[in-house]
PDB file of N, CA and C in Angstrom:
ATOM      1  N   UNK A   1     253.047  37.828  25.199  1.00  0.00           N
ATOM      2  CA  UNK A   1     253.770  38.767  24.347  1.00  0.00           C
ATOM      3  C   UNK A   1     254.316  38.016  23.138  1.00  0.00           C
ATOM      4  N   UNK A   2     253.992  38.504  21.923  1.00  0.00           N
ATOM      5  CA  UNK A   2     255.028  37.520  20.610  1.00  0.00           C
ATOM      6  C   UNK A   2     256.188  38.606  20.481  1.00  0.00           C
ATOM      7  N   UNK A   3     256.757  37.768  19.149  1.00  0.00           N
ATOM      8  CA  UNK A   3     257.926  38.433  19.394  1.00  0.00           C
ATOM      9  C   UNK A   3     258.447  39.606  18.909  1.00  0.00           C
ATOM     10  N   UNK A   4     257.580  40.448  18.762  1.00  0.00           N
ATOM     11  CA  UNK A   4     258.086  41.872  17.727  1.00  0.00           C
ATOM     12  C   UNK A   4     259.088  42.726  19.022  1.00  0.00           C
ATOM     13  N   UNK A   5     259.882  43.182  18.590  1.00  0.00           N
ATOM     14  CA  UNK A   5     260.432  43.990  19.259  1.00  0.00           C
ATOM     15  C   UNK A   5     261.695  42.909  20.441  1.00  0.00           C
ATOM     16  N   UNK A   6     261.593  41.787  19.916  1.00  0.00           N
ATOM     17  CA  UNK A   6     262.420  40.754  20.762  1.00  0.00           C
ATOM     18  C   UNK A   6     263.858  40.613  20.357  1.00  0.00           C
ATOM     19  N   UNK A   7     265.106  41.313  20.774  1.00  0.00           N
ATOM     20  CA  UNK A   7     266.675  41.150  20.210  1.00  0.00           C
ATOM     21  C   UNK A   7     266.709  39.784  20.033  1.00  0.00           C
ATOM     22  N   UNK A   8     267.071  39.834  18.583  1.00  0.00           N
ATOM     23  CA  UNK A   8     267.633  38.572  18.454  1.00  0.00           C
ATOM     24  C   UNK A   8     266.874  37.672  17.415  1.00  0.00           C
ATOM     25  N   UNK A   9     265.070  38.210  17.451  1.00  0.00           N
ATOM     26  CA  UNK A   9     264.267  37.281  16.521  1.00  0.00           C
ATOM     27  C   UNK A   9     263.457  38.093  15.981  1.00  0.00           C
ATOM     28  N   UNK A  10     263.999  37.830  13.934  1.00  0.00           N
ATOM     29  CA  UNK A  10     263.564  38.485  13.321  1.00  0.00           C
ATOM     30  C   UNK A  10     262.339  37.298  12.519  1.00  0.00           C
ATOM     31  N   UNK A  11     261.895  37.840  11.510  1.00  0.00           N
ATOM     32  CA  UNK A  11     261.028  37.469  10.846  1.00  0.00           C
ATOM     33  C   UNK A  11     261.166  35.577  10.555  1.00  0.00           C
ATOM     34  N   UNK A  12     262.275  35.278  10.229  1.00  0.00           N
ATOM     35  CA  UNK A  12     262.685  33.878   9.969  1.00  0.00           C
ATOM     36  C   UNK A  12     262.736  33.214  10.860  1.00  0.00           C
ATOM     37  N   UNK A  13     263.283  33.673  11.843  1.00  0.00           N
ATOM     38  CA  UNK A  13     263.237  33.131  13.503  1.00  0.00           C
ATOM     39  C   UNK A  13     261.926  32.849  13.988  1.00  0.00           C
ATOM     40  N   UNK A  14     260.755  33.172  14.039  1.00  0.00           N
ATOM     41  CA  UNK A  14     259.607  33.689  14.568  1.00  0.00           C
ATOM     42  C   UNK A  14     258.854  32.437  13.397  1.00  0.00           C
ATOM     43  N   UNK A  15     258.780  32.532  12.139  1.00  0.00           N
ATOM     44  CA  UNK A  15     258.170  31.846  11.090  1.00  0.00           C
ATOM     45  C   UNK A  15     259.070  30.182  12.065  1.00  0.00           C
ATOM     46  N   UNK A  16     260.070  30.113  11.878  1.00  0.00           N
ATOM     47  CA  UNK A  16     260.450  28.685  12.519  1.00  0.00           C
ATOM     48  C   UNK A  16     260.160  27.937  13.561  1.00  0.00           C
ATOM     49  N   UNK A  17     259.527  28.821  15.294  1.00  0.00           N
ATOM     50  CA  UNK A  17     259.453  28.954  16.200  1.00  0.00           C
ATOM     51  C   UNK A  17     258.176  28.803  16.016  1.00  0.00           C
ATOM     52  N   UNK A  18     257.530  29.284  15.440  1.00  0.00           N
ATOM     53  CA  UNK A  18     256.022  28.843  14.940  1.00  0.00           C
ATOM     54  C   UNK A  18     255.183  27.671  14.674  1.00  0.00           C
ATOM     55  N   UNK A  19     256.078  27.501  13.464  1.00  0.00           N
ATOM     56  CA  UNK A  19     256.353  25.947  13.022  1.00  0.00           C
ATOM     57  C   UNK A  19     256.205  24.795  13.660  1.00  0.00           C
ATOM     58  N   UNK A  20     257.153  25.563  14.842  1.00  0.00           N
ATOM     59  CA  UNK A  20     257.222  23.904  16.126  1.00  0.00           C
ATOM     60  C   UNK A  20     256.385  24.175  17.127  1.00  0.00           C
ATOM     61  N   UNK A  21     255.766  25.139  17.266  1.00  0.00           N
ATOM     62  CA  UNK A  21     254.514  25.479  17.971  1.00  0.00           C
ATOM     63  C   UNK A  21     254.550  27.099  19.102  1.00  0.00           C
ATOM     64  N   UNK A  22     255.790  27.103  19.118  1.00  0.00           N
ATOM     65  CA  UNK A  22     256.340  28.401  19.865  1.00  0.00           C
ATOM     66  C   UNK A  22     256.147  29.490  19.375  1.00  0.00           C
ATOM     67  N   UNK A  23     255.006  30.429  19.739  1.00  0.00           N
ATOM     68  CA  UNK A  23     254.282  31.364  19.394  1.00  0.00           C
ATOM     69  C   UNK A  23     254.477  32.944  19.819  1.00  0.00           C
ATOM     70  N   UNK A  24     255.025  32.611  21.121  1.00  0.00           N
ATOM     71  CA  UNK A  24     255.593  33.596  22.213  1.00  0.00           C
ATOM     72  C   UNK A  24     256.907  34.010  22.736  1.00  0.00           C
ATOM     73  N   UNK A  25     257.136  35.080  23.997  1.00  0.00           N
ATOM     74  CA  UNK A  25     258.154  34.801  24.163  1.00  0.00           C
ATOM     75  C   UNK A  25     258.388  34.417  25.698  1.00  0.00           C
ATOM     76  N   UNK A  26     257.130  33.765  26.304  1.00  0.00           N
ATOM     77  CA  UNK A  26     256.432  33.189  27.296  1.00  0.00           C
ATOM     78  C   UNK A  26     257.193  31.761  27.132  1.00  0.00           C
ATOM     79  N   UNK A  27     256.104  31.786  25.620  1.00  0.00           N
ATOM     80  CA  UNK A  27     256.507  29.889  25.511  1.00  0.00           C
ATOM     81  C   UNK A  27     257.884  29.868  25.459  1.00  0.00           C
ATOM     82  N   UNK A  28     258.408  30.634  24.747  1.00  0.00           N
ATOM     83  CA  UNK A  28     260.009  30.088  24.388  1.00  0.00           C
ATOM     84  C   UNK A  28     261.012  30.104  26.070  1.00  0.00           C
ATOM     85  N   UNK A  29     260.514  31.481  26.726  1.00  0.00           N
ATOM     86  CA  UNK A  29     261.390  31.330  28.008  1.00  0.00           C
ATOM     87  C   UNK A  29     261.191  29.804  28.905  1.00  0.00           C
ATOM     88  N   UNK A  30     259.880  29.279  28.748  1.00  0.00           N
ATOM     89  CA  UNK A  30     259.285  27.774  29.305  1.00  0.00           C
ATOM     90  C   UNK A  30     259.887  27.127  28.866  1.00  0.00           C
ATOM     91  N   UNK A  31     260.521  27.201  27.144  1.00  0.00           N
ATOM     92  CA  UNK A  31     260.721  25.878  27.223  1.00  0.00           C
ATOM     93  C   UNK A  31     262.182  25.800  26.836  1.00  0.00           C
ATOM     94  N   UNK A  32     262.889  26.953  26.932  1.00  0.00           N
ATOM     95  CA  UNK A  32     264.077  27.272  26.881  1.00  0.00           C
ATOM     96  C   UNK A  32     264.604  27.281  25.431  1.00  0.00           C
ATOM     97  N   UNK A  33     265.863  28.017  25.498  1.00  0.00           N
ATOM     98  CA  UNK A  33     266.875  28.407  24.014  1.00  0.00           C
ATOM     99  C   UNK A  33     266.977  26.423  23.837  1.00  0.00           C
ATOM    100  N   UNK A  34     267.971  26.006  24.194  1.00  0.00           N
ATOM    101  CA  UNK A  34     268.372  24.394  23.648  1.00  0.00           C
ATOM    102  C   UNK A  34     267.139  23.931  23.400  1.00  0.00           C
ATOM    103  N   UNK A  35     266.180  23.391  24.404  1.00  0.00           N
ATOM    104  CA  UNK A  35     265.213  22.569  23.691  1.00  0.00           C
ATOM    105  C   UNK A  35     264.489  22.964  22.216  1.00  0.00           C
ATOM    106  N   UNK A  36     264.053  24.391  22.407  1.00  0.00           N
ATOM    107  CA  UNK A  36     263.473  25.000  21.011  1.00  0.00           C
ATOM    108  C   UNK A  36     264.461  24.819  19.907  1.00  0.00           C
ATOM    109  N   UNK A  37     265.876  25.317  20.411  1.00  0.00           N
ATOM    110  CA  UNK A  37     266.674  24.862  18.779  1.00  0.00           C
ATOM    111  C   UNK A  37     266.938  23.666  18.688  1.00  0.00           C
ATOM    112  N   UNK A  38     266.643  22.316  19.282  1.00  0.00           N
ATOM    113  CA  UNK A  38     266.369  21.234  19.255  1.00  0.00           C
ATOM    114  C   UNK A  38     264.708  20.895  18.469  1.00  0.00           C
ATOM    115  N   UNK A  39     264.159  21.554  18.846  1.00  0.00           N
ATOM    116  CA  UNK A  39     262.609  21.374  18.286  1.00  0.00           C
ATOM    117  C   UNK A  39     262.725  21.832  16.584  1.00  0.00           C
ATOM    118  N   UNK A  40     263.447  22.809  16.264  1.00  0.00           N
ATOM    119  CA  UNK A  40     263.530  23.499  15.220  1.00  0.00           C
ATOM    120  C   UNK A  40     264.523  22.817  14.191  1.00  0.00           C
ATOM    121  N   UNK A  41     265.869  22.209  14.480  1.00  0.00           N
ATOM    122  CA  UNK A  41     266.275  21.395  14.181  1.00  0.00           C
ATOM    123  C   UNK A  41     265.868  20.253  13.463  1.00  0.00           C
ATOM    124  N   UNK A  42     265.066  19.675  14.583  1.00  0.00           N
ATOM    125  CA  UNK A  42     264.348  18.378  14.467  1.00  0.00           C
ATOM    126  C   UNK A  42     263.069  18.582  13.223  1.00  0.00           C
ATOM    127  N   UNK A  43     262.410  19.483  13.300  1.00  0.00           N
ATOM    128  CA  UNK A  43     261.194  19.738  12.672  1.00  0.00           C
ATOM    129  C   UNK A  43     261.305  20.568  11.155  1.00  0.00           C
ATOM    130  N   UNK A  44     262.225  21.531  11.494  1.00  0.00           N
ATOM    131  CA  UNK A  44     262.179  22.681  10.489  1.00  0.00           C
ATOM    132  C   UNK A  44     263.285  22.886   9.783  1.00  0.00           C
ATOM    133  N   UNK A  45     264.298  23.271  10.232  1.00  0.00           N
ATOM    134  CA  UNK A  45     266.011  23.250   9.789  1.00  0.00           C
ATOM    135  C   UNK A  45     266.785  22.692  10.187  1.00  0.00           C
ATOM    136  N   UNK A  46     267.128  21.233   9.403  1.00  0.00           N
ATOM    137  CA  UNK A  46     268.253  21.076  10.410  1.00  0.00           C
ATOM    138  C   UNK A  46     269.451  21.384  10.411  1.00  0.00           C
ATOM    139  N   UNK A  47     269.777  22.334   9.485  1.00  0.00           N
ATOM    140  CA  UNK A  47     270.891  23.334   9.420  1.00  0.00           C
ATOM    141  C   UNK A  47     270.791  24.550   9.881  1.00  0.00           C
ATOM    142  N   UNK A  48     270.132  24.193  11.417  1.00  0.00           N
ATOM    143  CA  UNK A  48     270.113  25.301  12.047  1.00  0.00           C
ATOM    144  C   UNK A  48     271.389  25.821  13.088  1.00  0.00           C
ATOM    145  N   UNK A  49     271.973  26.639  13.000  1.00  0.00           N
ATOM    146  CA  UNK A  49     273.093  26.646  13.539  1.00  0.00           C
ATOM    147  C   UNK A  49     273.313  27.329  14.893  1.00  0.00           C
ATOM    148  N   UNK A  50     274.804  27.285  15.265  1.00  0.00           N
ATOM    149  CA  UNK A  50     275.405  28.328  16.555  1.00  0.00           C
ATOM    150  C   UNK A  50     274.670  29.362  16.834  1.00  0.00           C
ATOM    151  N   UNK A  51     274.611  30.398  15.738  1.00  0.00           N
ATOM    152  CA  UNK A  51     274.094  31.604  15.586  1.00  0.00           C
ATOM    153  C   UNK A  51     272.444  31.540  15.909  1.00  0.00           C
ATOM    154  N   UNK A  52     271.711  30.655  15.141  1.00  0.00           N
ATOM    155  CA  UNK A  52     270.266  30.547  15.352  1.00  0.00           C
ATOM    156  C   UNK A  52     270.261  30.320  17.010  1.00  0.00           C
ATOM    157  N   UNK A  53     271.090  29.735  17.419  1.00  0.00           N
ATOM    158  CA  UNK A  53     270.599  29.382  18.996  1.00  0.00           C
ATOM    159  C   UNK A  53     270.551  30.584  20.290  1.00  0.00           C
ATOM    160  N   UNK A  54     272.209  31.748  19.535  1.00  0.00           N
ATOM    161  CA  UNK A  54     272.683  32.221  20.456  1.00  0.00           C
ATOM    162  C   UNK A  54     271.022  33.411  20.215  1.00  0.00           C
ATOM    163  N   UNK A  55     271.121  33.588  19.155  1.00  0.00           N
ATOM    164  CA  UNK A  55     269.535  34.193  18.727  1.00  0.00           C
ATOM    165  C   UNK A  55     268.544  34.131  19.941  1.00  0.00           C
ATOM    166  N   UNK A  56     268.207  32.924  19.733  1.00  0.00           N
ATOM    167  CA  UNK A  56     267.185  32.371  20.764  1.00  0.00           C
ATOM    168  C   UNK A  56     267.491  32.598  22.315  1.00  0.00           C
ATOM    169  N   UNK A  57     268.716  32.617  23.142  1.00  0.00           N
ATOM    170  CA  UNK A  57     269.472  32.520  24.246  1.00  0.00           C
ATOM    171  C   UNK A  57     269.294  33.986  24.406  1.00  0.00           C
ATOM    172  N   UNK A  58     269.842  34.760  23.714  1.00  0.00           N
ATOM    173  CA  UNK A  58     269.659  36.473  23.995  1.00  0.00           C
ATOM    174  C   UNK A  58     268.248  36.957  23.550  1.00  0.00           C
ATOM    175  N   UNK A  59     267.151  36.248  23.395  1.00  0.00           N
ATOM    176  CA  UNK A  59     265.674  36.650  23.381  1.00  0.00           C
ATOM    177  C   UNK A  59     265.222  36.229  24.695  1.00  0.00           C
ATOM    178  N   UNK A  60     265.606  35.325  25.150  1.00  0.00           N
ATOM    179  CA  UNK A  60     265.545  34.294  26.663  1.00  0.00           C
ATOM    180  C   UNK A  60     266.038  35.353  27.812  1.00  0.00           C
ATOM    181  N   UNK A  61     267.372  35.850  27.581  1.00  0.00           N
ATOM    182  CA  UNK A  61     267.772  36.861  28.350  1.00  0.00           C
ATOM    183  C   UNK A  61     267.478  38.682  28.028  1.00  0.00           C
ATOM    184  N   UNK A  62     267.242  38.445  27.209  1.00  0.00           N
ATOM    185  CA  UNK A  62     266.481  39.610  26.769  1.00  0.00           C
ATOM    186  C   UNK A  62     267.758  40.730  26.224  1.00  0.00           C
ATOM    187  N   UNK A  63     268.300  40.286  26.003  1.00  0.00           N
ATOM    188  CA  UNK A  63     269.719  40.803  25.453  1.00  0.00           C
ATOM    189  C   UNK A  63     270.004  40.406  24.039  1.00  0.00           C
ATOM    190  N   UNK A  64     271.000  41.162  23.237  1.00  0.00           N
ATOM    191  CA  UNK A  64     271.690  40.916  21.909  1.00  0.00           C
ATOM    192  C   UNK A  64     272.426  39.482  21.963  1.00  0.00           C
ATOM    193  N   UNK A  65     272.597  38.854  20.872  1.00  0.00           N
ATOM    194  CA  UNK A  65     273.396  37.806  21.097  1.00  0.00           C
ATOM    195  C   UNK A  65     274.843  37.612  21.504  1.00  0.00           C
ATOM    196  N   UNK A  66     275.484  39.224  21.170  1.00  0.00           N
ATOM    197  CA  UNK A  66     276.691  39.728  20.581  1.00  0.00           C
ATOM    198  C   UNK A  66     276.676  40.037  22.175  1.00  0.00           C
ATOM    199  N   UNK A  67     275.816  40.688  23.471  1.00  0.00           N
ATOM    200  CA  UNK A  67     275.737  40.483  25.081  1.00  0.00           C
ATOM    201  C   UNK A  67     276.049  39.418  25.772  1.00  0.00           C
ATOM    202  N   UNK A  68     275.777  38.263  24.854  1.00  0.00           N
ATOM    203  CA  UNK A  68     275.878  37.032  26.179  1.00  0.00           C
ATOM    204  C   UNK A  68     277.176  37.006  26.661  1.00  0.00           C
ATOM    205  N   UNK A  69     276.934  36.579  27.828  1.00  0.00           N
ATOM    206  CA  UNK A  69     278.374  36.175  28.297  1.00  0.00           C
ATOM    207  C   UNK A  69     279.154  35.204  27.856  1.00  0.00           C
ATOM    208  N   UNK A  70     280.615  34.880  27.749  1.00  0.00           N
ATOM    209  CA  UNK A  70     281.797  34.139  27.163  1.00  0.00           C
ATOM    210  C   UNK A  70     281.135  32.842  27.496  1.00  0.00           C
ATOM    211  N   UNK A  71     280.763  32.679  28.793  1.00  0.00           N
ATOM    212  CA  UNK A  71     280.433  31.050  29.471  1.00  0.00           C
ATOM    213  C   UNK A  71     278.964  30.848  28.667  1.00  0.00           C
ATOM    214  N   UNK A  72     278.065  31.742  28.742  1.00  0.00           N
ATOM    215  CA  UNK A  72     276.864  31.086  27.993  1.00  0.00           C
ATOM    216  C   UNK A  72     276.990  30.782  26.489  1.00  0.00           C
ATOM    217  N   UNK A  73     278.068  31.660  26.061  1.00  0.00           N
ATOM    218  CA  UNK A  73     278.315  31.233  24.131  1.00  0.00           C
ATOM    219  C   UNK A  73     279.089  29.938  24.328  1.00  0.00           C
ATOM    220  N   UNK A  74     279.819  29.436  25.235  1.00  0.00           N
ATOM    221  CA  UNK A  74     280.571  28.759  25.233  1.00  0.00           C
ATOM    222  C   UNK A  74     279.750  27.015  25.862  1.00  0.00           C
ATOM    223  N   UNK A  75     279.131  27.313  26.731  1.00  0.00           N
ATOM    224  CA  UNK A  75     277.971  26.173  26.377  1.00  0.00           C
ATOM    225  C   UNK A  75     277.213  25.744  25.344  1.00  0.00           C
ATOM    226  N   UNK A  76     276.305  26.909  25.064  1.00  0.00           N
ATOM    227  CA  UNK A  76     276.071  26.795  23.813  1.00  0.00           C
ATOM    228  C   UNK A  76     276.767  26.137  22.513  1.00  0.00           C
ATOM    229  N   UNK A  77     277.875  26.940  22.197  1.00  0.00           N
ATOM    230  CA  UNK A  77     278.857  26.200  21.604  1.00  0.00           C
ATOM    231  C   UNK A  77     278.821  24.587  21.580  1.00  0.00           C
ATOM    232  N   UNK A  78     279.365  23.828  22.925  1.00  0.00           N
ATOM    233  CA  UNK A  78     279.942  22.614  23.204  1.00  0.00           C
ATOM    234  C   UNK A  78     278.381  22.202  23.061  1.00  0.00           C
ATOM    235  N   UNK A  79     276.995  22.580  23.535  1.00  0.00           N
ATOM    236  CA  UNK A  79     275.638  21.993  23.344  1.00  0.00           C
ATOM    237  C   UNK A  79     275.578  21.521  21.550  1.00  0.00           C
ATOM    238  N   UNK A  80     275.959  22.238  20.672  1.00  0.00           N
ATOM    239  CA  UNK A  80     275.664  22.301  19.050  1.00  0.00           C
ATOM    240  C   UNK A  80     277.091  21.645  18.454  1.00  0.00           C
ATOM    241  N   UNK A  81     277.428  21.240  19.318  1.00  0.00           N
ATOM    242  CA  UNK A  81     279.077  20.815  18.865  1.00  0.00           C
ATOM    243  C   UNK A  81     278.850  19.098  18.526  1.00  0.00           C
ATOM    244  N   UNK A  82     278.036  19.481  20.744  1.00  0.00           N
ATOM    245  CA  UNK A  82     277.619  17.797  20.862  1.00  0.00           C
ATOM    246  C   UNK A  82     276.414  17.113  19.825  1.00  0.00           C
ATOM    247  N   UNK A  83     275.654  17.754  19.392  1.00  0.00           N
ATOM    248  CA  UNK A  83     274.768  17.863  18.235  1.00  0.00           C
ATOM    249  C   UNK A  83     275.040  17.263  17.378  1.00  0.00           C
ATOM    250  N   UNK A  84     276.236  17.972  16.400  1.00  0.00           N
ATOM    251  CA  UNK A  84     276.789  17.697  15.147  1.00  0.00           C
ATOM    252  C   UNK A  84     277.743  16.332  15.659  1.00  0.00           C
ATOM    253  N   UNK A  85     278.011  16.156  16.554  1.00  0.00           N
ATOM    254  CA  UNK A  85     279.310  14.648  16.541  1.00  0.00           C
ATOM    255  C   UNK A  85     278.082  13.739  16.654  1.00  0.00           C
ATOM    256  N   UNK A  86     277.077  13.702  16.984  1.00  0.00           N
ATOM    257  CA  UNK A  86     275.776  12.841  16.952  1.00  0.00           C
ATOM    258  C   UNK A  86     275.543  12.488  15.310  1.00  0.00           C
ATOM    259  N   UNK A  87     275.534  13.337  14.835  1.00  0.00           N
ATOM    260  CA  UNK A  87     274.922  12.954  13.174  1.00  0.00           C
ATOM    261  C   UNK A  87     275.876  12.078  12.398  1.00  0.00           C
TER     262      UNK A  87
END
């Protein structure tokens, strides 16, 4: 399945995800929200942010981003936090 009709990933999302080889929404559940916005990061934007990830996380769960739960934004969060104190 690609990603038309996927909450969360629109046209820019999908062009980026591409990029790093993630075509689907097969591949992306395989290889998960962090690693891909790690791949995308690394490859494509690296001003890819909070928002781009939670994106990716509620396409994974198949939900809005604005759905996830407090604890999954909140990993997320401290995951892109730990990110940026790296650079």
């Amino acid at each position: 399945m690609d990603f038309e009709g996927v909450p969360g990933i629109g046209p820019v999302t999908v062009e980026k995800l591409r990029k790093v080889g993630i075509t689907s929404l097969e591949e992306l559940e395989e290889i998960g929200s962090m690693n891909a916005f790690l791949m995308v990061r690394e490859m494509v934007d690296k001003g890819a942010c909070l928002s781009f990830l939670y994106g990716l996380e509620g396409a994974v769960q198949k939900k809005r981003s604005k759905e996830l739960s407090i604890s999954t934004k909140e990993k997320l969060r401290r995951f892109v936090q730990s990110l940026n104190q790296e650079q």
